[in-house]
PDB file of N, CA and C in Angstrom:
ATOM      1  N   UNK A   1      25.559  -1.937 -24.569  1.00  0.00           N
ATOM      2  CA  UNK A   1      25.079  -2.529 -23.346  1.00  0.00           C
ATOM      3  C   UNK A   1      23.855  -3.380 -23.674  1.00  0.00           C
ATOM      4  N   UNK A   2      23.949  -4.472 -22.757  1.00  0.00           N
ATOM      5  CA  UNK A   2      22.487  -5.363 -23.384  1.00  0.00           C
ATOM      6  C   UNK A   2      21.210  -4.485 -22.775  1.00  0.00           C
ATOM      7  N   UNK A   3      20.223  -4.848 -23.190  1.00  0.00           N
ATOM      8  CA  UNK A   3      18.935  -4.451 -23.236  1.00  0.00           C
ATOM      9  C   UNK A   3      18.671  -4.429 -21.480  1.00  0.00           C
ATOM     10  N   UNK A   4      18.456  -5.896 -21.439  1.00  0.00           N
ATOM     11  CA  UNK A   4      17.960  -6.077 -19.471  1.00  0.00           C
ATOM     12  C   UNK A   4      19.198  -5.516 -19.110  1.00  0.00           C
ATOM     13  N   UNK A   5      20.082  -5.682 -19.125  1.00  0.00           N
ATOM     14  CA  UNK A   5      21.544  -4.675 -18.068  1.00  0.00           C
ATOM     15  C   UNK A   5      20.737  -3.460 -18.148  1.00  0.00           C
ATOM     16  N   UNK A   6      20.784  -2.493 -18.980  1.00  0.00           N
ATOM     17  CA  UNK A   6      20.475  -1.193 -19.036  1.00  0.00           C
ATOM     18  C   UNK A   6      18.869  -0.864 -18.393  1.00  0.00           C
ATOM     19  N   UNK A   7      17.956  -2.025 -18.989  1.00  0.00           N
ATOM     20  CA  UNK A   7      16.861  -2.110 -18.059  1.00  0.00           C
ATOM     21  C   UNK A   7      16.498  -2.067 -16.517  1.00  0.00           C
ATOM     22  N   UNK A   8      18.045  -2.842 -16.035  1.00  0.00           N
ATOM     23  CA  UNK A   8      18.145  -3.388 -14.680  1.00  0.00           C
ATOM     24  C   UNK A   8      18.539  -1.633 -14.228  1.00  0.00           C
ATOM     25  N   UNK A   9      19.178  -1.200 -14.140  1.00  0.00           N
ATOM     26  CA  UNK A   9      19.950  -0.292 -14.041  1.00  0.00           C
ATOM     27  C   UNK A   9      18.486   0.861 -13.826  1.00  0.00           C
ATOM     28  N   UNK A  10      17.548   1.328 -14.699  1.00  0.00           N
ATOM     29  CA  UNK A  10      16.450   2.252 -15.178  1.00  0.00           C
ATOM     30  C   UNK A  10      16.067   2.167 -13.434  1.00  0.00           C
ATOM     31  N   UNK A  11      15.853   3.343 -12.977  1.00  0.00           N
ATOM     32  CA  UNK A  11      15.080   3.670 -11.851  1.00  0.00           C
ATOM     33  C   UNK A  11      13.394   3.338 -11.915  1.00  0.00           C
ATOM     34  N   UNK A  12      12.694   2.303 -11.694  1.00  0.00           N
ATOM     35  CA  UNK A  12      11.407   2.551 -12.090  1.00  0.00           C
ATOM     36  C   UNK A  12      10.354   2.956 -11.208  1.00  0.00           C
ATOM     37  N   UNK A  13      10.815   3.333 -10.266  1.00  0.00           N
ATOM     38  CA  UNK A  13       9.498   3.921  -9.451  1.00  0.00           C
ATOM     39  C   UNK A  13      10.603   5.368  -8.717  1.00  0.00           C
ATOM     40  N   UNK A  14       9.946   6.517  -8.012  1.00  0.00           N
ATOM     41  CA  UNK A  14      10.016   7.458  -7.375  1.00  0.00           C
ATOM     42  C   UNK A  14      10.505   6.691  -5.885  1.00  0.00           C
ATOM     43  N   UNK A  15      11.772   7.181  -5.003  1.00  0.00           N
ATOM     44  CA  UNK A  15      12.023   7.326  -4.379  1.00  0.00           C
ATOM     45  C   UNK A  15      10.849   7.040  -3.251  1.00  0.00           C
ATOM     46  N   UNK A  16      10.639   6.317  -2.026  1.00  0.00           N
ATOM     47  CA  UNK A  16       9.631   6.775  -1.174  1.00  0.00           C
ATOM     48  C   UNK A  16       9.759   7.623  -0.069  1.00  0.00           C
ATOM     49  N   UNK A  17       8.844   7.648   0.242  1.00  0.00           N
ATOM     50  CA  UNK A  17       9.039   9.073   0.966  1.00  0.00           C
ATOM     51  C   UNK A  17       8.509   8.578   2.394  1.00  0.00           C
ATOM     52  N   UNK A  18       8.701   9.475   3.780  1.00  0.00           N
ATOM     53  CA  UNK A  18       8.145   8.495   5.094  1.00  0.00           C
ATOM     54  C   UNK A  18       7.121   8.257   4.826  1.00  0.00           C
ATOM     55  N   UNK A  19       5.946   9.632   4.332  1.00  0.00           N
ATOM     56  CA  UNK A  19       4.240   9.576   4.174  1.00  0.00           C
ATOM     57  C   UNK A  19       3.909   8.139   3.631  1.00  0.00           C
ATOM     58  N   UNK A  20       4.547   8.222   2.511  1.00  0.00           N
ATOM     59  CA  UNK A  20       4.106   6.633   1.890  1.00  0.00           C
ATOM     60  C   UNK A  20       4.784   5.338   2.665  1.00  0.00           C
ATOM     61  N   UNK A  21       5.896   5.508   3.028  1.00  0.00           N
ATOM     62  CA  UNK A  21       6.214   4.464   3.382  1.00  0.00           C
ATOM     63  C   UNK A  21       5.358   4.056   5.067  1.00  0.00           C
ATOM     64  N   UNK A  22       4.975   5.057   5.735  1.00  0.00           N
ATOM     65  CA  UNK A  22       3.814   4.746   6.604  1.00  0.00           C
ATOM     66  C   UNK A  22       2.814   4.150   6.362  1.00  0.00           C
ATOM     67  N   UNK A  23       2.648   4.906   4.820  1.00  0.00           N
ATOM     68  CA  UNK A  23       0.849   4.584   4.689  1.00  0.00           C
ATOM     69  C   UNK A  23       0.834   2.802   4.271  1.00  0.00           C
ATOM     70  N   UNK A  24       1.858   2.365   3.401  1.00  0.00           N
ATOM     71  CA  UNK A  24       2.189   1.168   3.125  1.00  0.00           C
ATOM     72  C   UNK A  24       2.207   0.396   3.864  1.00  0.00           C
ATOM     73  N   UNK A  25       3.011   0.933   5.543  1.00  0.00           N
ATOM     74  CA  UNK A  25       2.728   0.089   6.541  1.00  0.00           C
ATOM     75  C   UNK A  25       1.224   0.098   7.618  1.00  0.00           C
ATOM     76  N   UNK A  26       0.810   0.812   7.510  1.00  0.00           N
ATOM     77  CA  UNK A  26      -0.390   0.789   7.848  1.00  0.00           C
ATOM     78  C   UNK A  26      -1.541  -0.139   7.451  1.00  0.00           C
ATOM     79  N   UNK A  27      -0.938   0.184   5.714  1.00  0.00           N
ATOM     80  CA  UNK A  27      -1.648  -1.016   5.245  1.00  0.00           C
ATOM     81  C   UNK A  27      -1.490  -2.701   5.334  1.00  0.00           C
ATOM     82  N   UNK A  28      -0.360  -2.474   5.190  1.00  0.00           N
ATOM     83  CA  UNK A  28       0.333  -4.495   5.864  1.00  0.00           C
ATOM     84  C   UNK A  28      -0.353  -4.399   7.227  1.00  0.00           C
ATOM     85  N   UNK A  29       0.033  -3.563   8.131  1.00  0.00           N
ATOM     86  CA  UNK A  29      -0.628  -4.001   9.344  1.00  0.00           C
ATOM     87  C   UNK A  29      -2.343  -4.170   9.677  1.00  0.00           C
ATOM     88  N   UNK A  30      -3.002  -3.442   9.048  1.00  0.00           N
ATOM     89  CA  UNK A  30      -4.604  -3.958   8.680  1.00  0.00           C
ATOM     90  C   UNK A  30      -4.712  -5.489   7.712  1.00  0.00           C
ATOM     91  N   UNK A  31      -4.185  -5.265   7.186  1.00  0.00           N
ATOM     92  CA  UNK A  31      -4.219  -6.588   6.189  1.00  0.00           C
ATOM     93  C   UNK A  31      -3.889  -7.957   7.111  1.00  0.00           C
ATOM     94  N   UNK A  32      -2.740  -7.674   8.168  1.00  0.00           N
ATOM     95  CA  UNK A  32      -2.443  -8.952   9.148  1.00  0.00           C
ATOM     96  C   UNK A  32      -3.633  -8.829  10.204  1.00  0.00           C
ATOM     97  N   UNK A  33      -3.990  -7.682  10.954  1.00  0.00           N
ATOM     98  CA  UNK A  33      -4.661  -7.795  11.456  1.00  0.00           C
ATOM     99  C   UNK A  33      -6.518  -8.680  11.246  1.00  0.00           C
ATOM    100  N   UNK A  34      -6.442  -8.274   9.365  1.00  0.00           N
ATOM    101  CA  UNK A  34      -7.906  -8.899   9.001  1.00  0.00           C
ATOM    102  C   UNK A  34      -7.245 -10.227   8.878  1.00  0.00           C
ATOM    103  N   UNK A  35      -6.685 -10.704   8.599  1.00  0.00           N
ATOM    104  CA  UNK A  35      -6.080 -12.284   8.419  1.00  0.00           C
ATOM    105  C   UNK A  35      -6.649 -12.630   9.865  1.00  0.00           C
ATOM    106  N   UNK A  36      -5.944 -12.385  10.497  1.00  0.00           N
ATOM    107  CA  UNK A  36      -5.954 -12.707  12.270  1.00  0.00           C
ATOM    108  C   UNK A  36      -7.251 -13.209  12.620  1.00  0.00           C
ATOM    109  N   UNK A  37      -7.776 -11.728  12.566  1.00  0.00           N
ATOM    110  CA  UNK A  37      -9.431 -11.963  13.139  1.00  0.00           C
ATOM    111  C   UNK A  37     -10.132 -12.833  12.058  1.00  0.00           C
ATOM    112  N   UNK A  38     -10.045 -12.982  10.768  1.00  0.00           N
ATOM    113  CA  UNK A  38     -11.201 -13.791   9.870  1.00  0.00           C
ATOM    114  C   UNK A  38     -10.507 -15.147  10.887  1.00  0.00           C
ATOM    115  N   UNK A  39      -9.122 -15.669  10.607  1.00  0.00           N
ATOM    116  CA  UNK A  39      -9.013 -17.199  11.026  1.00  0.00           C
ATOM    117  C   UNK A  39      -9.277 -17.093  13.067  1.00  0.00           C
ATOM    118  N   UNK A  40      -9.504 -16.191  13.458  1.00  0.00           N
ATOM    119  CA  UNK A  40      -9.610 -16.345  15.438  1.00  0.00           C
ATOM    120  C   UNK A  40     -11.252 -15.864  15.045  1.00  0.00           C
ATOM    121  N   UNK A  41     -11.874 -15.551  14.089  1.00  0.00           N
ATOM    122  CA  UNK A  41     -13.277 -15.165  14.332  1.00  0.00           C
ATOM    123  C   UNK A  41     -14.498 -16.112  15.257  1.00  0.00           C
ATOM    124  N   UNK A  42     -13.857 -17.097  15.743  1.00  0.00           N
ATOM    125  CA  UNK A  42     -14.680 -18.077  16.638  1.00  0.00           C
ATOM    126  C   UNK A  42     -14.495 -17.268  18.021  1.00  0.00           C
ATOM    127  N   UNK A  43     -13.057 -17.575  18.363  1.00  0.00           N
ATOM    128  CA  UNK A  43     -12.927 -16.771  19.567  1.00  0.00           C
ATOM    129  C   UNK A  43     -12.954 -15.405  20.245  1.00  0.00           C
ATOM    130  N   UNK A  44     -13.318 -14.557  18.529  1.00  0.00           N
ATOM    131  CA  UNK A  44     -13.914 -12.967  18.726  1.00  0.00           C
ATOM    132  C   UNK A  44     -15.120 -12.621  18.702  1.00  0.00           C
ATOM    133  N   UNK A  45     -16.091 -14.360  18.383  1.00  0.00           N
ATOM    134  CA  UNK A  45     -16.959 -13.736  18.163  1.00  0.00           C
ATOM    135  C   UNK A  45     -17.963 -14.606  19.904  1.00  0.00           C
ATOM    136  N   UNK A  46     -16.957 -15.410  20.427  1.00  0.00           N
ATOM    137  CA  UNK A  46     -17.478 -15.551  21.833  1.00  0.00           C
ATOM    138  C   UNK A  46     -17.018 -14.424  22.905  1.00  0.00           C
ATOM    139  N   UNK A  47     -15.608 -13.761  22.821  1.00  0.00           N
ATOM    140  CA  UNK A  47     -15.684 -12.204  23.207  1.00  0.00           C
ATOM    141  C   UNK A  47     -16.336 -11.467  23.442  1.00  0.00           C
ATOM    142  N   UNK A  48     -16.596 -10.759  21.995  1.00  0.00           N
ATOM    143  CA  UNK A  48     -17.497  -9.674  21.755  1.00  0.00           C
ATOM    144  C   UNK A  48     -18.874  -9.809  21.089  1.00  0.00           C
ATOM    145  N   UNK A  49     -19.055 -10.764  20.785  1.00  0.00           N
ATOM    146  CA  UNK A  49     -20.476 -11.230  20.558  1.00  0.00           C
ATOM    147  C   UNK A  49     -20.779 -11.376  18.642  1.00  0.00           C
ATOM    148  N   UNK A  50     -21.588 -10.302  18.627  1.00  0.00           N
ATOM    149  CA  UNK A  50     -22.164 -10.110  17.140  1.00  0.00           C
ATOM    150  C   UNK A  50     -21.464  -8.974  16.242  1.00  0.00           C
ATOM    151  N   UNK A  51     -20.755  -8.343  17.104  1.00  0.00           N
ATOM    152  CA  UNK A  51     -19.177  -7.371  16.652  1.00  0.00           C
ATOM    153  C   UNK A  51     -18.310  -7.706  15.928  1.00  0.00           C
ATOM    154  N   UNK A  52     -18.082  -9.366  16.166  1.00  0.00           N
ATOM    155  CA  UNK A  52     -17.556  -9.605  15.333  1.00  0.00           C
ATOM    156  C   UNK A  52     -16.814  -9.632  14.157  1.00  0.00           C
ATOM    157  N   UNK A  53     -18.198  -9.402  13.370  1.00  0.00           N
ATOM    158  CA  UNK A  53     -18.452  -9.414  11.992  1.00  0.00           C
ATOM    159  C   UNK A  53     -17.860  -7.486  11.354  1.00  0.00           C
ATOM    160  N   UNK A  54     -18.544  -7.371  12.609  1.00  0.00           N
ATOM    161  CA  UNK A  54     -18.368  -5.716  12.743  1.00  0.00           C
ATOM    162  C   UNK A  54     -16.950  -5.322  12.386  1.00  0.00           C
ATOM    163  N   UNK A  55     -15.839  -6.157  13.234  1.00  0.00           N
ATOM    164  CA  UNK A  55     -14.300  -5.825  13.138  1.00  0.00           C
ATOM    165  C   UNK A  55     -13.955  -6.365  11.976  1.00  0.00           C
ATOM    166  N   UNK A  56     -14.700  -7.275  11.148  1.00  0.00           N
ATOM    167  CA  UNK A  56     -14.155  -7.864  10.053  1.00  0.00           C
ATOM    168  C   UNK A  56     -14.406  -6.708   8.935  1.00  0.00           C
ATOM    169  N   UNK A  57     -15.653  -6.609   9.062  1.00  0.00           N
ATOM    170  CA  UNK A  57     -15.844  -5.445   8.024  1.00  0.00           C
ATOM    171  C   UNK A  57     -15.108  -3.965   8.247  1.00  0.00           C
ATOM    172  N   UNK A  58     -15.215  -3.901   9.873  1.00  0.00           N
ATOM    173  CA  UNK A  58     -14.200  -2.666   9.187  1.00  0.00           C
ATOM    174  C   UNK A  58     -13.077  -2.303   9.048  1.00  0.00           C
ATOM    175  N   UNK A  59     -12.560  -3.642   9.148  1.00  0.00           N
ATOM    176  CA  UNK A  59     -11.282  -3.991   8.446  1.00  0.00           C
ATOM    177  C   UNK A  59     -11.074  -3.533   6.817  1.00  0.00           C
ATOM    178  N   UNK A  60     -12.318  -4.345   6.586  1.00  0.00           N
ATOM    179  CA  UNK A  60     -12.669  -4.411   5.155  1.00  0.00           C
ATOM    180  C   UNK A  60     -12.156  -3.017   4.630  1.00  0.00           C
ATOM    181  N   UNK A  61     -13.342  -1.911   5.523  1.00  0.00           N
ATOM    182  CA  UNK A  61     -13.782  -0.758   4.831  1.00  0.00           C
ATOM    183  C   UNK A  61     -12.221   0.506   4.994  1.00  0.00           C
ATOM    184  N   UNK A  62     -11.657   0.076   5.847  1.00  0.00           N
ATOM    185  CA  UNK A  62     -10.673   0.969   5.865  1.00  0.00           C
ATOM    186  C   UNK A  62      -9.384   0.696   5.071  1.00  0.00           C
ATOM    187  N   UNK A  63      -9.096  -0.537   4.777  1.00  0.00           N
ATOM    188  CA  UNK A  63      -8.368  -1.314   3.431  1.00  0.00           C
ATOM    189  C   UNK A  63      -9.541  -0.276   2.257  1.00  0.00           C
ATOM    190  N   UNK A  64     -10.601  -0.645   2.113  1.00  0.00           N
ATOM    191  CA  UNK A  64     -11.261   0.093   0.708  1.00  0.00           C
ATOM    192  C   UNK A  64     -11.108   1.078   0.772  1.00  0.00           C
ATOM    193  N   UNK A  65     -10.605   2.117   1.709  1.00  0.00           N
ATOM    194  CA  UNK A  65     -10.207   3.673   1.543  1.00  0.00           C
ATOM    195  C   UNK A  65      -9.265   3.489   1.390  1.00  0.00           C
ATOM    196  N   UNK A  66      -8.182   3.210   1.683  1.00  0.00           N
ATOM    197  CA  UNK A  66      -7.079   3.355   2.459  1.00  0.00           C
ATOM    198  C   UNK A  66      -6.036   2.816   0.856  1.00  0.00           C
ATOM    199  N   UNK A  67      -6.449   1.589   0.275  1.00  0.00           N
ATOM    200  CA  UNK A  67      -5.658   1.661  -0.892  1.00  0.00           C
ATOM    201  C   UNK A  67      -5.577   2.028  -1.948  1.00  0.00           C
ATOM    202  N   UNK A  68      -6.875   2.723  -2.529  1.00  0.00           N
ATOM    203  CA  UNK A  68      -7.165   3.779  -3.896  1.00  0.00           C
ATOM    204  C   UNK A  68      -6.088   5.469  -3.081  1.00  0.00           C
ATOM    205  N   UNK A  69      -6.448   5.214  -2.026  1.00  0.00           N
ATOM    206  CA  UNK A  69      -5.973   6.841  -1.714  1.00  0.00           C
ATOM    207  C   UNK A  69      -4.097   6.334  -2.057  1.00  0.00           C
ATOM    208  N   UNK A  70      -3.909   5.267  -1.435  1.00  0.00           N
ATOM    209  CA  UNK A  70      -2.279   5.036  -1.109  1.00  0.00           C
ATOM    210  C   UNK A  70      -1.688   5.336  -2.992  1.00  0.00           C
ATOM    211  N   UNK A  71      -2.884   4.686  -3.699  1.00  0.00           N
ATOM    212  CA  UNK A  71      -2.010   4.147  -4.978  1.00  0.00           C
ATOM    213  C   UNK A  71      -2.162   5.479  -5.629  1.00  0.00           C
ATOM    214  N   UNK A  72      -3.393   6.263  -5.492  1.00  0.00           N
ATOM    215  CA  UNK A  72      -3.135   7.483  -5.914  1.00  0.00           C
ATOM    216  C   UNK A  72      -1.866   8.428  -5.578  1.00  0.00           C
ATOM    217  N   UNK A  73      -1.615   8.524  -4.448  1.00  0.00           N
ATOM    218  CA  UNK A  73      -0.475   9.581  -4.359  1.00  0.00           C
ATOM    219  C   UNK A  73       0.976   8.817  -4.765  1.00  0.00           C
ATOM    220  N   UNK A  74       0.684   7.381  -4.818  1.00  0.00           N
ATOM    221  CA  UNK A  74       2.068   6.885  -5.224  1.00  0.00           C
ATOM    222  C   UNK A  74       2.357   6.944  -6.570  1.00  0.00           C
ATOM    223  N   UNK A  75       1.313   7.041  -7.842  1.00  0.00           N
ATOM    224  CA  UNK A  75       1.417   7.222  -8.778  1.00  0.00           C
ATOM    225  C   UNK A  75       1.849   8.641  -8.983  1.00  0.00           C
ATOM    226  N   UNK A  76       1.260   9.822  -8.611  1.00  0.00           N
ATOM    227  CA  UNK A  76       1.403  11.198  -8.432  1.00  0.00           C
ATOM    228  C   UNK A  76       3.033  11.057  -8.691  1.00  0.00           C
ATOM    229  N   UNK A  77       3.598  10.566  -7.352  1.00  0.00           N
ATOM    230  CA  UNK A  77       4.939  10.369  -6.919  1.00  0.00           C
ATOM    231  C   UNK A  77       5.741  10.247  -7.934  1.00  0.00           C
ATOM    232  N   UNK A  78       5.471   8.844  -8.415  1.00  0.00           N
ATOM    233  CA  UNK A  78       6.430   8.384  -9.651  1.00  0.00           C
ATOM    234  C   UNK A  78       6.312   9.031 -10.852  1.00  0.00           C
ATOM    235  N   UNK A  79       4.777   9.763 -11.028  1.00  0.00           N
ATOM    236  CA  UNK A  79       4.821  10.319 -12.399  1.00  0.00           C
ATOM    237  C   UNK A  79       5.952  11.734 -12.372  1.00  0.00           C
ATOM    238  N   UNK A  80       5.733  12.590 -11.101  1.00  0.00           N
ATOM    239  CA  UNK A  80       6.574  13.213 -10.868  1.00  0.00           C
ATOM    240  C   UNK A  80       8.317  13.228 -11.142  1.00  0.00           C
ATOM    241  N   UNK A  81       8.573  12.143 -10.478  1.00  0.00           N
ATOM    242  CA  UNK A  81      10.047  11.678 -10.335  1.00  0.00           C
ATOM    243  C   UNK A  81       9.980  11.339 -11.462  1.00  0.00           C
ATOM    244  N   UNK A  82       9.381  10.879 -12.342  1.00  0.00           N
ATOM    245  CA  UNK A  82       9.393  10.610 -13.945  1.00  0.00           C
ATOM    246  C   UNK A  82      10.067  11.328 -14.577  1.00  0.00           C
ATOM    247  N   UNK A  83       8.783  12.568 -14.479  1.00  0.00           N
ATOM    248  CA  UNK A  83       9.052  13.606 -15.402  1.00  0.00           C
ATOM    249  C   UNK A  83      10.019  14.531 -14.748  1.00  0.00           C
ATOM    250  N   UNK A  84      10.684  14.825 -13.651  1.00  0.00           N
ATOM    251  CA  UNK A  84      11.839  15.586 -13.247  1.00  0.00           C
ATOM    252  C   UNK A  84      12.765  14.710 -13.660  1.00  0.00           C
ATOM    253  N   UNK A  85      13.292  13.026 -14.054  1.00  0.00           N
ATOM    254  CA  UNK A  85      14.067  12.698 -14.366  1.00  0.00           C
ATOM    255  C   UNK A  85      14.209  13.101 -15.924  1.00  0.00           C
ATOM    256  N   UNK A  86      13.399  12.990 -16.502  1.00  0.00           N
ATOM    257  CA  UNK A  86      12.864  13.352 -18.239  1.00  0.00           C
ATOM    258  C   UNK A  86      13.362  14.928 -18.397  1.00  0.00           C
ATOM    259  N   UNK A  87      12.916  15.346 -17.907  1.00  0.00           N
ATOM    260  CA  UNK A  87      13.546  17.188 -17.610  1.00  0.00           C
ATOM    261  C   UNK A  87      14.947  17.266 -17.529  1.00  0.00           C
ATOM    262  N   UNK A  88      15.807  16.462 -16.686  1.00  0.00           N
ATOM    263  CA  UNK A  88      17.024  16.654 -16.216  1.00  0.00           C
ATOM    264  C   UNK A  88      17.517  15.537 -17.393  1.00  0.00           C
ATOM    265  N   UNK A  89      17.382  14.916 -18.278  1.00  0.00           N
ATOM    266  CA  UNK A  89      18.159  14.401 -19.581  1.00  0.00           C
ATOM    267  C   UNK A  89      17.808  15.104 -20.496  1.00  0.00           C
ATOM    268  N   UNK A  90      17.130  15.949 -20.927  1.00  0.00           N
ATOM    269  CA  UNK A  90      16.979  16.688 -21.422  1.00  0.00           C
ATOM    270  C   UNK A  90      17.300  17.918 -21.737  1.00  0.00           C
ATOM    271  N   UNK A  91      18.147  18.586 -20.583  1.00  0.00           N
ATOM    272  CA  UNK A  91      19.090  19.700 -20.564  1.00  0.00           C
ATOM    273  C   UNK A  91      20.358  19.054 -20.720  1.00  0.00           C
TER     274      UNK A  91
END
């Protein structure tokens, strides 16, 4: 078998699971939401005033939690499904 066929074929990540596949969307949806407000930040910031800045950042800050935690348990995941696939060729 050629190399990339058999490559193509290799499972390379763990199955997802709802948890992650939520948390993934959670994250697209903050990420559109900070898009939104940085390019409407004129008209959020005649709204709500000096808050503004406020919704931008904590946009920011919950993206900066939110994707070390995501990539951590997704790695967990795959190393897992890794090594139970590695286990099960092995017997």
């Amino acid at each position: 078998m050629l190399l990339w066929l058999d490559f193509l074929r290799t499972p390379m990540a763990a199955p997802e699971t709802r948890g992650l596949k939520f948390m993934r969307m959670v994250i697209f949806g903050i990420c559109v939401a900070l898009v939104v407000s940085i390019v409407a930040i004129d008209p959020l910031r005649a709204a709500i005033g000096i808050g503004a800045g406020a919704v931008v950042a904590g946009f920011l800050l919950v993206l900066a939690v939110l994707v070390p935690v995501y990539l951590t348990v997704k790695n967990r995941a795959d190393d897992a499904h890794l090594a139970a696939m590695l286990a099960e060729t092995e017997r």
